[in-house]
N, C-alpha and C. Protein backbone atom coordinates (compact mmCIF):
# COMPACT_ATOMS: atom_id res chain seq x y z
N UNK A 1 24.59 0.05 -14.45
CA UNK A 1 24.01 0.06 -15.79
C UNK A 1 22.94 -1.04 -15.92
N UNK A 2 22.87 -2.18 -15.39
CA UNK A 2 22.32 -3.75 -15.39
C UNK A 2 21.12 -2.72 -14.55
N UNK A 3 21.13 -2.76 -13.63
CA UNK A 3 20.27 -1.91 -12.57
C UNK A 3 19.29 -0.80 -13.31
N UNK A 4 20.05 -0.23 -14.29
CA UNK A 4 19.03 0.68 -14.61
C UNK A 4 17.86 0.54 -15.84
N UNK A 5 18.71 -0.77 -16.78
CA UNK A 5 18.07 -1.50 -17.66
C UNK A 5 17.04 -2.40 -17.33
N UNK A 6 17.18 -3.15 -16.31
CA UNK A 6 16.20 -3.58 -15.47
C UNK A 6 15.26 -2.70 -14.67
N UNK A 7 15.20 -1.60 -14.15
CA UNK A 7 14.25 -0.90 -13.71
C UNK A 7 13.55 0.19 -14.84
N UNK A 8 14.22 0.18 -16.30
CA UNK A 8 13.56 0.80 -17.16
C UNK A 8 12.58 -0.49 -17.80
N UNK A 9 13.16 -1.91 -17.94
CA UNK A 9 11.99 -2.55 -18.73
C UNK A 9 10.89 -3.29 -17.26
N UNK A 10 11.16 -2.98 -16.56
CA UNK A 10 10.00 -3.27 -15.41
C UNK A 10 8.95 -1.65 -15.62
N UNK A 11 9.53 -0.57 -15.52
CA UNK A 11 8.65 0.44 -15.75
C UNK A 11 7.84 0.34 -16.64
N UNK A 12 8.38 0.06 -17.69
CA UNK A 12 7.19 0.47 -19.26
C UNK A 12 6.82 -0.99 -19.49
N UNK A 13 7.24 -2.32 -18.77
CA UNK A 13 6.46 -3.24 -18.30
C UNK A 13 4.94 -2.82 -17.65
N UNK A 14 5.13 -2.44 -16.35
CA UNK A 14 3.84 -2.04 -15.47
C UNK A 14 3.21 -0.53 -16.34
N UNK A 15 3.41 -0.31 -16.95
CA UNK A 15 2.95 1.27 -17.73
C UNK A 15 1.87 0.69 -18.80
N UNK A 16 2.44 -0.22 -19.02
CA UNK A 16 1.96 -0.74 -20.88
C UNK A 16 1.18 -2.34 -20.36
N UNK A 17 1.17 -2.74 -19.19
CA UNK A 17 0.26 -3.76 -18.94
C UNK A 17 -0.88 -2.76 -17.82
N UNK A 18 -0.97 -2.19 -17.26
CA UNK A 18 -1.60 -1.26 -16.14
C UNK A 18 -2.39 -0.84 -17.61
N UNK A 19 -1.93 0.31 -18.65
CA UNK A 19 -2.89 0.66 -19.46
C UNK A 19 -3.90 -0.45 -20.43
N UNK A 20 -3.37 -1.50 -20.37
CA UNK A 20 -4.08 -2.53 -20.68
C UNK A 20 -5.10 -3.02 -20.09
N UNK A 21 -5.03 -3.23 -18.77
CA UNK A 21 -6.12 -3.67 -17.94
C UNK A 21 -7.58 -2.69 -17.97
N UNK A 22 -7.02 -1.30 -18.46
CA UNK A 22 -8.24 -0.61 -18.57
C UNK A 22 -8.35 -0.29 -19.13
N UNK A 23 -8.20 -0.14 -20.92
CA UNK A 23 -8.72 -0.16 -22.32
C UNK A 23 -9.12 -1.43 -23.01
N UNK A 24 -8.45 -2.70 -22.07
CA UNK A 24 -9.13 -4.05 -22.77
C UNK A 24 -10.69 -4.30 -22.13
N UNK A 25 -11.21 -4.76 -23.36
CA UNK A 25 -12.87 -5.48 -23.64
C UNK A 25 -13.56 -6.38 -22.60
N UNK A 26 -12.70 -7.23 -22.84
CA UNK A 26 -12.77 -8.46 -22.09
C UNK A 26 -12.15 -8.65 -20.94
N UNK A 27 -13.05 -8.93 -20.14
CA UNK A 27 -12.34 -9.04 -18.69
C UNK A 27 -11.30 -9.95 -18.02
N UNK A 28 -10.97 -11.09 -19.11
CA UNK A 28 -10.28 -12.26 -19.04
C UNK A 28 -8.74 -11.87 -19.32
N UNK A 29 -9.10 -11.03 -20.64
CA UNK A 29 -7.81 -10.23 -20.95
C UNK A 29 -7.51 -9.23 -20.18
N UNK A 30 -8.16 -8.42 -19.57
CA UNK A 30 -7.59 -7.46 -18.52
C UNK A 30 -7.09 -7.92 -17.51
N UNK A 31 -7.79 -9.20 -16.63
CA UNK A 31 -7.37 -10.31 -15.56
C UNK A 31 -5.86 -10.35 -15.66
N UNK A 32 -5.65 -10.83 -17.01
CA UNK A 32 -4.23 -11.38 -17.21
C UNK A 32 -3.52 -9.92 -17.12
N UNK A 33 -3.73 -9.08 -17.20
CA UNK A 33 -2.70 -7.83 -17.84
C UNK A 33 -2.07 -7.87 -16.48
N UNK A 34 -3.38 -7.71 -15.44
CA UNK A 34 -3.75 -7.08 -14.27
C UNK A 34 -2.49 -8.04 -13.47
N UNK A 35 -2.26 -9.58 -13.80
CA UNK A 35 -1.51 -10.13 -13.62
C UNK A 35 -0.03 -9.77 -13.91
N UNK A 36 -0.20 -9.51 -15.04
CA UNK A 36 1.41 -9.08 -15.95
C UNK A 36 1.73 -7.64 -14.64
N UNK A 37 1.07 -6.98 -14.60
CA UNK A 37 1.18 -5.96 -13.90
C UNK A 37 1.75 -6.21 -12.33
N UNK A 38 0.99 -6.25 -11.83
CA UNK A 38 1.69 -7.76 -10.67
C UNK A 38 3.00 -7.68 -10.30
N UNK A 39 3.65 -8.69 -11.54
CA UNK A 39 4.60 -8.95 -11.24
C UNK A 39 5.79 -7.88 -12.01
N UNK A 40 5.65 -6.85 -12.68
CA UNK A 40 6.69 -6.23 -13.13
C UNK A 40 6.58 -5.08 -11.89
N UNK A 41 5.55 -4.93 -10.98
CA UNK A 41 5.70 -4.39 -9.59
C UNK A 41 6.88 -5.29 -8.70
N UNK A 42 6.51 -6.25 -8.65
CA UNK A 42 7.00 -6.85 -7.56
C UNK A 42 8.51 -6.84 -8.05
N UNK A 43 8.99 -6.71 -9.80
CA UNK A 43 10.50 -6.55 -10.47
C UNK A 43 10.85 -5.49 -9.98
N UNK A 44 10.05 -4.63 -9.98
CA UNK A 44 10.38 -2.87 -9.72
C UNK A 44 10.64 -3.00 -7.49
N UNK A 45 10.09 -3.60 -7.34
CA UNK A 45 10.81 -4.28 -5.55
C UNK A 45 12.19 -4.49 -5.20
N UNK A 46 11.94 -5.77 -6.43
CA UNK A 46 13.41 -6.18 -5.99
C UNK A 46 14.71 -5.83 -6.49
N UNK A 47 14.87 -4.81 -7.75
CA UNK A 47 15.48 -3.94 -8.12
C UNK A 47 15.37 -2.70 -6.96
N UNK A 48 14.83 -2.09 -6.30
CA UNK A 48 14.89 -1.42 -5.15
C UNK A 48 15.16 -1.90 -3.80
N UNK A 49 15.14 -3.59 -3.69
CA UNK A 49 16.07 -4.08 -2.47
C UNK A 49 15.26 -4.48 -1.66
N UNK A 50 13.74 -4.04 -1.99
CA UNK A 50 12.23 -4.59 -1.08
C UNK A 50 11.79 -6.01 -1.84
N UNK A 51 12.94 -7.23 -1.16
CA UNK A 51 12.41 -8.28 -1.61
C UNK A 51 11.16 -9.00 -1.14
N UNK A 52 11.06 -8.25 0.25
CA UNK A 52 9.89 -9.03 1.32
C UNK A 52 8.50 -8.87 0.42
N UNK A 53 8.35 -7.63 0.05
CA UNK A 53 7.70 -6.59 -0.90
C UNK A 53 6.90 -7.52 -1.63
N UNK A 54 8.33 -7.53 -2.70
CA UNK A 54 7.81 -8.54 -4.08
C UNK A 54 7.42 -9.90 -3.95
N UNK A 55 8.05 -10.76 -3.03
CA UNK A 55 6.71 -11.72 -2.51
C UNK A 55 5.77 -11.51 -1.93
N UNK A 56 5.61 -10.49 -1.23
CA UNK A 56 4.44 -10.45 -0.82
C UNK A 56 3.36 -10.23 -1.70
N UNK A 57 3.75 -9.59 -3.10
CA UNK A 57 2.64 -8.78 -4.22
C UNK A 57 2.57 -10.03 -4.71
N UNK A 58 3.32 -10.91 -5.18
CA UNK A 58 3.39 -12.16 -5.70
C UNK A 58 2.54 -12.76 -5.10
N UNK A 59 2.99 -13.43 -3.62
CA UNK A 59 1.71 -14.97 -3.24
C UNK A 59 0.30 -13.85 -2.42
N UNK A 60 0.54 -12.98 -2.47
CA UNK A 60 -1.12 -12.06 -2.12
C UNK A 60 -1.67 -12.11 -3.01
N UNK A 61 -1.25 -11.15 -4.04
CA UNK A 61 -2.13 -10.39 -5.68
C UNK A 61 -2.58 -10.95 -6.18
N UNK A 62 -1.03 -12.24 -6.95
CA UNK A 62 -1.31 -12.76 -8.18
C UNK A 62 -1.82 -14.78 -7.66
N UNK A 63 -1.29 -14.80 -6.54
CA UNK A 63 -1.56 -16.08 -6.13
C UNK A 63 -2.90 -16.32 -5.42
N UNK A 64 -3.57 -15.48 -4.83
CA UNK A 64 -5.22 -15.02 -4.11
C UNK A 64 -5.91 -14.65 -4.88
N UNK A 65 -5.79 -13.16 -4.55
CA UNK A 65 -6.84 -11.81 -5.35
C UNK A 65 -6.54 -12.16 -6.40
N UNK A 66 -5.87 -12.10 -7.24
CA UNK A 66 -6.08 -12.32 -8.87
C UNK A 66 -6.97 -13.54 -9.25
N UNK A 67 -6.67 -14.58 -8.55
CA UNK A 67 -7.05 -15.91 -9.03
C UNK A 67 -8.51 -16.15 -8.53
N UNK A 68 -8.72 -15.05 -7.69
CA UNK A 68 -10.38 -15.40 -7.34
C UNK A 68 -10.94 -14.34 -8.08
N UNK A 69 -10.14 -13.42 -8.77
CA UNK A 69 -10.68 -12.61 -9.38
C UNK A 69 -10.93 -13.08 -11.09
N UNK A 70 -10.09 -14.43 -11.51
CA UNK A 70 -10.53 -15.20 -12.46
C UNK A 70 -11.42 -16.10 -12.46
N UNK A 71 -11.73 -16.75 -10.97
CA UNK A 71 -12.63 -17.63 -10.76
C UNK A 71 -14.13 -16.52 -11.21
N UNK A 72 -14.14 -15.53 -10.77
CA UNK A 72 -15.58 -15.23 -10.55
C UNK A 72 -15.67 -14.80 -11.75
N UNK A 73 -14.61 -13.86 -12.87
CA UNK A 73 -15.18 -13.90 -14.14
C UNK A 73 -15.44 -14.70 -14.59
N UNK A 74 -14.95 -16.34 -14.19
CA UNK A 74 -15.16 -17.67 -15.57
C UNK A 74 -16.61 -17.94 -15.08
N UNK A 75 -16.81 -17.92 -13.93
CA UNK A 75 -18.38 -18.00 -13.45
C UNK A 75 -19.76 -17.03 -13.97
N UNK A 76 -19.56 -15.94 -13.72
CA UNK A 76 -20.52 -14.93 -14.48
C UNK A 76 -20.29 -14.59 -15.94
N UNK A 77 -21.61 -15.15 -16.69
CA UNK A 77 -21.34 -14.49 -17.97
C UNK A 77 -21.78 -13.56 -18.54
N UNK A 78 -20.61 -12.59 -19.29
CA UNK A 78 -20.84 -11.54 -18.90
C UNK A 78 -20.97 -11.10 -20.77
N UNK A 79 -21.69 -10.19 -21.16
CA UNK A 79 -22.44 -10.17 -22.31
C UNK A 79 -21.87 -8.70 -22.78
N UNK A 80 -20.84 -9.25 -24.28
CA UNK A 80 -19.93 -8.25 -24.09
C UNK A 80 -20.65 -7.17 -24.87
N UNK A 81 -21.69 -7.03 -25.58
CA UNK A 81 -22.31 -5.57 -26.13
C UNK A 81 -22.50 -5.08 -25.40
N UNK A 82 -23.10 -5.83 -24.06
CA UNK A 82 -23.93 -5.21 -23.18
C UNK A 82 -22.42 -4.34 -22.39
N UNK A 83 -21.66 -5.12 -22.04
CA UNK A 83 -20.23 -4.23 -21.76
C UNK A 83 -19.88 -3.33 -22.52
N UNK A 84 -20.17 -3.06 -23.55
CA UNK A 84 -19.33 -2.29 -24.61
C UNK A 84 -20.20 -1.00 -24.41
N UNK A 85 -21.43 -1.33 -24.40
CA UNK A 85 -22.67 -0.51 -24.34
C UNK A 85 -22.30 0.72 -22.41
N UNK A 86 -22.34 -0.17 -21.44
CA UNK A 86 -22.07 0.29 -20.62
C UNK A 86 -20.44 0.94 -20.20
N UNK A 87 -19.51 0.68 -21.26
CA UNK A 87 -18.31 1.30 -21.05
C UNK A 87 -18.68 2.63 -21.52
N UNK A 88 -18.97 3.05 -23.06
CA UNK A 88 -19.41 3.97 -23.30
C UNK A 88 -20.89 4.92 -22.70
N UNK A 89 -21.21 4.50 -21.98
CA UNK A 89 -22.61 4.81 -20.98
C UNK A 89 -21.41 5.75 -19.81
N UNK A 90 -20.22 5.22 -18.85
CA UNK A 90 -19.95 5.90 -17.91
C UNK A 90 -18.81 6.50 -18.03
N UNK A 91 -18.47 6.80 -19.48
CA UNK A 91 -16.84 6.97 -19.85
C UNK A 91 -16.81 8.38 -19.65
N UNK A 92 -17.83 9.21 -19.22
CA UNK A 92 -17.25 10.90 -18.91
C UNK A 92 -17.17 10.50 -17.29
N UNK A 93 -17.74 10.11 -16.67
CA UNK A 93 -18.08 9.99 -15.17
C UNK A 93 -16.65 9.71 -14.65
N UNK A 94 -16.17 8.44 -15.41
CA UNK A 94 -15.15 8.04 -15.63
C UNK A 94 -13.95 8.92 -15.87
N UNK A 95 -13.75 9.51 -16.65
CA UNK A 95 -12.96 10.73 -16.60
C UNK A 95 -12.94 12.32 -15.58
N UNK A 96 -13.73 12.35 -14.78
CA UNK A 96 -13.99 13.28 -14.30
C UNK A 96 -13.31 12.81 -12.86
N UNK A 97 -13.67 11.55 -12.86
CA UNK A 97 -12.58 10.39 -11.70
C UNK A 97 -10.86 10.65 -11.59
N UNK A 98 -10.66 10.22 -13.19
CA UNK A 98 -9.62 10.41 -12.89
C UNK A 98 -8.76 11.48 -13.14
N UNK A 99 -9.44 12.16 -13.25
CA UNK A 99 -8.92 13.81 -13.02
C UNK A 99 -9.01 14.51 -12.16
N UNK A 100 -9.84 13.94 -10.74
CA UNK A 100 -9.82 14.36 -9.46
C UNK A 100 -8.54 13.72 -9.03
N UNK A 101 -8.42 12.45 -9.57
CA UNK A 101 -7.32 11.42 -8.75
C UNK A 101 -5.76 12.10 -9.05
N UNK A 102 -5.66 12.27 -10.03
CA UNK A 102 -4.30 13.20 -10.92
C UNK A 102 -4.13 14.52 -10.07
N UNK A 103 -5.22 15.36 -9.78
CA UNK A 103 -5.21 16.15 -9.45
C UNK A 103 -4.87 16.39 -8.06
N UNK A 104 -5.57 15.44 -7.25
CA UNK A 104 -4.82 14.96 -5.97
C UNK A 104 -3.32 14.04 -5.95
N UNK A 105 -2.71 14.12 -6.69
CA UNK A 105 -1.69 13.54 -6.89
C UNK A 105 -0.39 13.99 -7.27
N UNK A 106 -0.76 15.45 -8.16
CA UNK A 106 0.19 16.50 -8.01
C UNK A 106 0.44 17.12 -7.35
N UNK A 107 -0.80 17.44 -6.36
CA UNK A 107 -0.92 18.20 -4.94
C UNK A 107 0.22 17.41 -3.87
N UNK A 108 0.15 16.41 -4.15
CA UNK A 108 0.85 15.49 -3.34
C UNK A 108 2.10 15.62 -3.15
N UNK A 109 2.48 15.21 -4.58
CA UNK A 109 3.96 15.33 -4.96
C UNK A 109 4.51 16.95 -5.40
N UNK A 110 4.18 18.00 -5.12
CA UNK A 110 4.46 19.02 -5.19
C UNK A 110 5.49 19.25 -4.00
N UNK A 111 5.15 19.33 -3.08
CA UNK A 111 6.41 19.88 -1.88
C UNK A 111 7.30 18.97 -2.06
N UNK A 112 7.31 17.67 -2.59
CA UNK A 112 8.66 16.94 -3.00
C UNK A 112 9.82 17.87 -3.88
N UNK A 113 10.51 18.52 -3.67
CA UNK A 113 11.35 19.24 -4.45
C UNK A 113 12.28 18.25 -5.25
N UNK A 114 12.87 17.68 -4.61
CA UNK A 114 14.02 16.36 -5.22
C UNK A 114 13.36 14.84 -4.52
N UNK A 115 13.90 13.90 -5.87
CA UNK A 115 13.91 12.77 -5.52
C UNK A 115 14.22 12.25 -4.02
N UNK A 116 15.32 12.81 -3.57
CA UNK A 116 16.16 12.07 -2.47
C UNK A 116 15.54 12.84 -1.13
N UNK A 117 14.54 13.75 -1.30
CA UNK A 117 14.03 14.19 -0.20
C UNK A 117 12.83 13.41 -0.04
N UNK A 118 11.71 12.98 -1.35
CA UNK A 118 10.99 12.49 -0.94
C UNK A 118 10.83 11.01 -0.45
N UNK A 119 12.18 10.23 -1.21
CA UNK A 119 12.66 9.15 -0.17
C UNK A 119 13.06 9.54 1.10
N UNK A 120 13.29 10.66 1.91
CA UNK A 120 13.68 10.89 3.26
C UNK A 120 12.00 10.75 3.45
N UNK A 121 10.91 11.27 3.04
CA UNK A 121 9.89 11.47 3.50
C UNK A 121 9.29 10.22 3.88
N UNK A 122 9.14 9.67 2.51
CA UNK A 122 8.51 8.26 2.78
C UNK A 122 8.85 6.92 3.18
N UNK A 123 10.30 7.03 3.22
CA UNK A 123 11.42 5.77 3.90
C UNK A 123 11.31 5.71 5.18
N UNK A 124 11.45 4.70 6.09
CA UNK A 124 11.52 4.41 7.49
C UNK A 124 13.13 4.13 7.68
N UNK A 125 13.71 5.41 8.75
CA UNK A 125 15.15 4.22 9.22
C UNK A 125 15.29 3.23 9.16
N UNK A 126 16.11 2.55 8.74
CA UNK A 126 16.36 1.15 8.77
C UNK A 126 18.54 0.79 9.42
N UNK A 127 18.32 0.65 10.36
CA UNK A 127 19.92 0.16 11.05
C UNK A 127 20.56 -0.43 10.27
N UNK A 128 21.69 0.08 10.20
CA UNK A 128 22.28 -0.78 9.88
C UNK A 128 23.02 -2.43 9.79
N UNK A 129 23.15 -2.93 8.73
CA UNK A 129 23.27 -4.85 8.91
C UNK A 129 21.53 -5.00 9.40
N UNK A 130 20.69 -4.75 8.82
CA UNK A 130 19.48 -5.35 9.02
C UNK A 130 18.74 -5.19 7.81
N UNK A 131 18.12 -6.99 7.76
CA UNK A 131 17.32 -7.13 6.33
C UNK A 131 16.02 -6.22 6.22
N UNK A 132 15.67 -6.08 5.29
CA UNK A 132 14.62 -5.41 4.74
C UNK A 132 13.17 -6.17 5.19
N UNK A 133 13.22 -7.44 5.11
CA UNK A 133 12.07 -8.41 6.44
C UNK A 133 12.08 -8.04 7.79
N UNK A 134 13.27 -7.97 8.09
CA UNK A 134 13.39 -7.51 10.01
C UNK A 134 13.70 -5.94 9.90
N UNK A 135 13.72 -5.25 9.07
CA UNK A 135 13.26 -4.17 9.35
C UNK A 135 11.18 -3.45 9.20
N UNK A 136 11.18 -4.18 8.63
CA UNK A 136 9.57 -4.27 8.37
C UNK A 136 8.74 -4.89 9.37
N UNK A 137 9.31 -6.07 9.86
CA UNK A 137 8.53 -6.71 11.07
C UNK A 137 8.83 -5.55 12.22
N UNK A 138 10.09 -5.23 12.46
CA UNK A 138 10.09 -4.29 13.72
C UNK A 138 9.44 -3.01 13.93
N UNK A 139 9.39 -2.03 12.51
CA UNK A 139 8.52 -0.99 12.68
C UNK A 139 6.66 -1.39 12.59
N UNK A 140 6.45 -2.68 12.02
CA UNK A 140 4.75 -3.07 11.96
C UNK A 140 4.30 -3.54 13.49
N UNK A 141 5.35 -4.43 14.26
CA UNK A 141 4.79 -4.89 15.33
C UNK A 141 5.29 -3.85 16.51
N UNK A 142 6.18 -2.76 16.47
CA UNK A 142 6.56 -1.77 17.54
C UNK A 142 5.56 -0.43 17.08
N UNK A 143 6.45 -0.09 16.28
CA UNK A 143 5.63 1.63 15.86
C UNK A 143 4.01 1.53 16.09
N UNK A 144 3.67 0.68 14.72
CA UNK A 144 2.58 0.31 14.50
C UNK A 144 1.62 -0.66 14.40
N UNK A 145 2.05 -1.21 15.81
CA UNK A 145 1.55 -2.42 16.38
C UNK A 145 -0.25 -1.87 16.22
N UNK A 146 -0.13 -0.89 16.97
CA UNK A 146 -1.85 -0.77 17.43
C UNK A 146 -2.81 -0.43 15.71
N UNK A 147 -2.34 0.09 15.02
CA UNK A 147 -2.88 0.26 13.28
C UNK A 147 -3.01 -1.14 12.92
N UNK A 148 -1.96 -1.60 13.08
CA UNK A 148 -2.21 -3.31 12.49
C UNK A 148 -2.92 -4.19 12.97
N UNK A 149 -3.23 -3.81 13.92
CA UNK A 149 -4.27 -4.63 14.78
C UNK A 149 -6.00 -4.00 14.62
N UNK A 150 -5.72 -3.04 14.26
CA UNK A 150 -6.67 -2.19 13.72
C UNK A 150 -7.29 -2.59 12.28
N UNK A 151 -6.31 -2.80 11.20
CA UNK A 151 -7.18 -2.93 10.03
C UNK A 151 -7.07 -4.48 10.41
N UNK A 152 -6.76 -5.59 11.07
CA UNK A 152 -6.93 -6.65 11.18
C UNK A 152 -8.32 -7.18 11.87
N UNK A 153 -8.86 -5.64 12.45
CA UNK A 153 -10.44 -6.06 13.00
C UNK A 153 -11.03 -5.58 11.88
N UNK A 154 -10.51 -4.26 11.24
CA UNK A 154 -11.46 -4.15 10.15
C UNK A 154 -11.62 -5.26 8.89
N UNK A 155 -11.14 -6.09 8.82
CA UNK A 155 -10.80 -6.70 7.82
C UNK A 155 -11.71 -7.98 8.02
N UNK A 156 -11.60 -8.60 9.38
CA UNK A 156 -12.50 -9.53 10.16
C UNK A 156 -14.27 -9.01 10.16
N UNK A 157 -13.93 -7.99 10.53
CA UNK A 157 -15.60 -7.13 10.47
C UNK A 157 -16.14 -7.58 9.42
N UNK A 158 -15.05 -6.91 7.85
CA UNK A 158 -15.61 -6.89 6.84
C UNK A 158 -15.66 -8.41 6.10
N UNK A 159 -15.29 -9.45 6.74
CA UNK A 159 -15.62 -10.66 6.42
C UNK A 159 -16.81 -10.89 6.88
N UNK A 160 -17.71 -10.51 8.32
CA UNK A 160 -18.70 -11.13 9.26
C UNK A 160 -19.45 -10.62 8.50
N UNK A 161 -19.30 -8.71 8.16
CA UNK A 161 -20.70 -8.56 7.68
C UNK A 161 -20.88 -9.34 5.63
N UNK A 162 -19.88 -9.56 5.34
CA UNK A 162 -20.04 -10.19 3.83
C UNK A 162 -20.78 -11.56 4.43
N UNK A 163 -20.63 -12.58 5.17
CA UNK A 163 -21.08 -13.71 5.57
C UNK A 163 -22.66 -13.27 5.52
N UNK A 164 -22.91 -12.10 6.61
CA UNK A 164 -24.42 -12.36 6.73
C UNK A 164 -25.13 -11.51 5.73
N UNK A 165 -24.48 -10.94 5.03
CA UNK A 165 -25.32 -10.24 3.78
C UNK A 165 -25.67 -11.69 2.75
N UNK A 166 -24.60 -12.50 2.23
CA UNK A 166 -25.15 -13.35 1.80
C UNK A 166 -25.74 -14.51 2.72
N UNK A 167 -26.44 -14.78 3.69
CA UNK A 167 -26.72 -16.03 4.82
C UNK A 167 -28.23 -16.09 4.76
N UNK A 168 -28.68 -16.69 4.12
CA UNK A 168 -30.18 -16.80 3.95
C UNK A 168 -30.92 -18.01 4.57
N UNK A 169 -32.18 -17.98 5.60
CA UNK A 169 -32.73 -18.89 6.42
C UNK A 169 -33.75 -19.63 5.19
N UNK A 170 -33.20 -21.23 4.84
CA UNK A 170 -34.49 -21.54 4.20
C UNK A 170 -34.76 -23.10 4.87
N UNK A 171 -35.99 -23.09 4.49
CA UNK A 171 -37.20 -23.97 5.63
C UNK A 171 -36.80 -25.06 5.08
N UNK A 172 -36.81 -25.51 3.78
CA UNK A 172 -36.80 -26.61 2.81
C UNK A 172 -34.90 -27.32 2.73
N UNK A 173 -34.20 -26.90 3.28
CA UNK A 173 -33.15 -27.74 3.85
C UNK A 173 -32.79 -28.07 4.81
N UNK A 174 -32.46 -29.22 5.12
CA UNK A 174 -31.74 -29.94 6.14
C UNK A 174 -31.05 -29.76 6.55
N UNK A 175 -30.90 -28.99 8.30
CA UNK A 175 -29.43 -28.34 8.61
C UNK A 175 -29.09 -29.77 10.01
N UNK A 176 -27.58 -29.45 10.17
CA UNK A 176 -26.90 -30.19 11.13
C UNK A 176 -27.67 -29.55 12.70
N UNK A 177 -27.40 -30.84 13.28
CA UNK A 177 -27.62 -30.86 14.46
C UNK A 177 -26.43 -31.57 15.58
N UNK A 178 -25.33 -30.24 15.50
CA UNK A 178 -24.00 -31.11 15.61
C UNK A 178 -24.45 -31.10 16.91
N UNK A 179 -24.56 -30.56 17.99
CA UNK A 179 -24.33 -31.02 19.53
C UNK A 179 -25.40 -32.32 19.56
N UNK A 180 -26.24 -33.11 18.94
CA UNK A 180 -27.04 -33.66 19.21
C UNK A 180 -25.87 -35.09 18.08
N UNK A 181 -25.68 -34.80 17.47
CA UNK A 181 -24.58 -35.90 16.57
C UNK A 181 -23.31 -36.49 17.65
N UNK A 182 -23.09 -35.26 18.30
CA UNK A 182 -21.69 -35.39 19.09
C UNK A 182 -21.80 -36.09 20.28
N UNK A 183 -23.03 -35.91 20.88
CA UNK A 183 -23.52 -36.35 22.31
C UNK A 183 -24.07 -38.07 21.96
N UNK A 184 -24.66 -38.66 20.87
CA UNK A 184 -25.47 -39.75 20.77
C UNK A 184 -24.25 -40.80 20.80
N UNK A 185 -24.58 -41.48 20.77
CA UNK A 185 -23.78 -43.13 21.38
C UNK A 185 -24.64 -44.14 20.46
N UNK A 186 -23.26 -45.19 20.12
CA UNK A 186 -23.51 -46.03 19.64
C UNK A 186 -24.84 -46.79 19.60
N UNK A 187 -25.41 -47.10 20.56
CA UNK A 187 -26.56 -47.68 20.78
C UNK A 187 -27.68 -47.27 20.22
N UNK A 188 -28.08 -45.89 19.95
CA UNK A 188 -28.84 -45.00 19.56
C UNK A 188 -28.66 -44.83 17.64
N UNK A 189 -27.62 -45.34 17.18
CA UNK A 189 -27.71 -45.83 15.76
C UNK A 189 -27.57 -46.94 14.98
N UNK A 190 -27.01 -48.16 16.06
CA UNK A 190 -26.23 -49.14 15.85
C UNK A 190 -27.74 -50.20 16.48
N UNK A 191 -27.84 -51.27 15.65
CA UNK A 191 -28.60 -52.28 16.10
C UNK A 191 -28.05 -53.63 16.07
N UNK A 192 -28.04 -54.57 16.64
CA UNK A 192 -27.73 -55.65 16.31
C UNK A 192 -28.34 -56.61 16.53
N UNK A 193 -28.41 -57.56 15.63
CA UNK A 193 -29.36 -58.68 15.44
C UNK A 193 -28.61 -60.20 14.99
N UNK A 194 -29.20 -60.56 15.56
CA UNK A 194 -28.51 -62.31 15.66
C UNK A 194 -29.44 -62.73 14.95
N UNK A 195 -28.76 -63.51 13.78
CA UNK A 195 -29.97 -64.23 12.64
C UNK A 195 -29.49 -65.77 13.01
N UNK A 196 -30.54 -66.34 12.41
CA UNK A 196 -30.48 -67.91 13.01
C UNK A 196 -29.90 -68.15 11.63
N UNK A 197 -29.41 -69.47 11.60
CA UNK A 197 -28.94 -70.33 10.12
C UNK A 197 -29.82 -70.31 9.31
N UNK A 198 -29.44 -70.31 8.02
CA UNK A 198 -30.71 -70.59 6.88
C UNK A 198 -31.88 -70.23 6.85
N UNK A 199 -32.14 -68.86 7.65
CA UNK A 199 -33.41 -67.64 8.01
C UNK A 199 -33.77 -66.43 7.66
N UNK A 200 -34.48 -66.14 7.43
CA UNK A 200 -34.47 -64.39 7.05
C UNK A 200 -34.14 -63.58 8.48
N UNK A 201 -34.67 -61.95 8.57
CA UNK A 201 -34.50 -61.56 8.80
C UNK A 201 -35.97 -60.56 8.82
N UNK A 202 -36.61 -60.60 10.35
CA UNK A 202 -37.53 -59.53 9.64
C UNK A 202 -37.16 -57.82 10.61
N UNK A 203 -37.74 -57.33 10.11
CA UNK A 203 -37.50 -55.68 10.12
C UNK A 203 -39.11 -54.79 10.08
């Protein structure tokens, strides 16, 4: 009964913050929903026994991606007619989206006849007396060792090429010259001079 009260106010938790993030104005307030959302996922985890899960949505989502996703709204300012103006500018386009997405989504869940089949579908064996962490590490680094290693180049890729899209050559700054810093010796920056008593110093 505890179990099911808890997975009903985590549901209409993530239902009623999820529809928030995309009818609110302001992007600061959607940020946060987007947050609230987050974590009544990661409730809906550990009420299903995927604790690895719900930390993981936790220090990924809301502890990374979310928080750089607040950094860059507090940075750009963003001009809310002009938002209001452009919400209503793509709001059929917008709907035509997500009515392909729905639509692919019933398609989906159609041959699911019962609940407990489509957990046979989408569940991985798991042995018995084994945690839900060491069952996850064993099918990611055995089954699907070679996929994971896969989006781990794609992911690297897609860092190199973000680097050089923003990497711009300009004439008017001063760049390092580390092998030439690393190689020089004391002598070559260091001077020393013996001053007499009660003398200047010339230079």
């Amino acid at each position: 009964m505890g179990e099911s009260i808890l997975y009903l106010v985590f549901v209409l938790g993530l239902l009623g913050s999820a529809t928030g993030v995309v009818f609110m104005r302001t992007p600061i307030h959607s940020l946060l929903l987007l947050i609230m959302t987050f974590f009544n996922a990661a409730g809906l985890f550990l009420v299903w026994g995927a604790e690895f899960l719900a930390m993981i949505l936790v220090i990924v989502y809301v502890g990374a991606v979310a928080v750089l996703f607040l950094f860059v709204v507090m940075m750009i300012n963003v001009d809310s007619q002009r938002l209001k103006f452009e919400f209503s500018t793509y709001t059929g386009f917008s709907a035509i989206l997500a009515f392909i997405l729905f639509i692919e989504l019933i398609i989906a869940v159609l041959p699911w006849k019962t609940w407990e089949k489509a957990i046979d579908v989408i569940a991985l064996p798991i042995p018995q007396m084994t945690s839900n962490t060491a069952a996850i590490g064993n099918h990611l680094y055995t089954q699907y060792f070679y996929i994971f290693q896969l989006s781990g180049l794609l992911l690297l890729l897609a860092m190199i090429g973000a680097i050089l899209l923003t990497l711009r050559n300009r004439s008017n700054i001063i760049h390092q010259n580390v092998s030439q810093q690393v190689s020089r010796e004391p002598a070559d920056t260091l001077k020393l001079i013996k001053v007499p008593f009660n003398k200047g110093v010339n230079i």
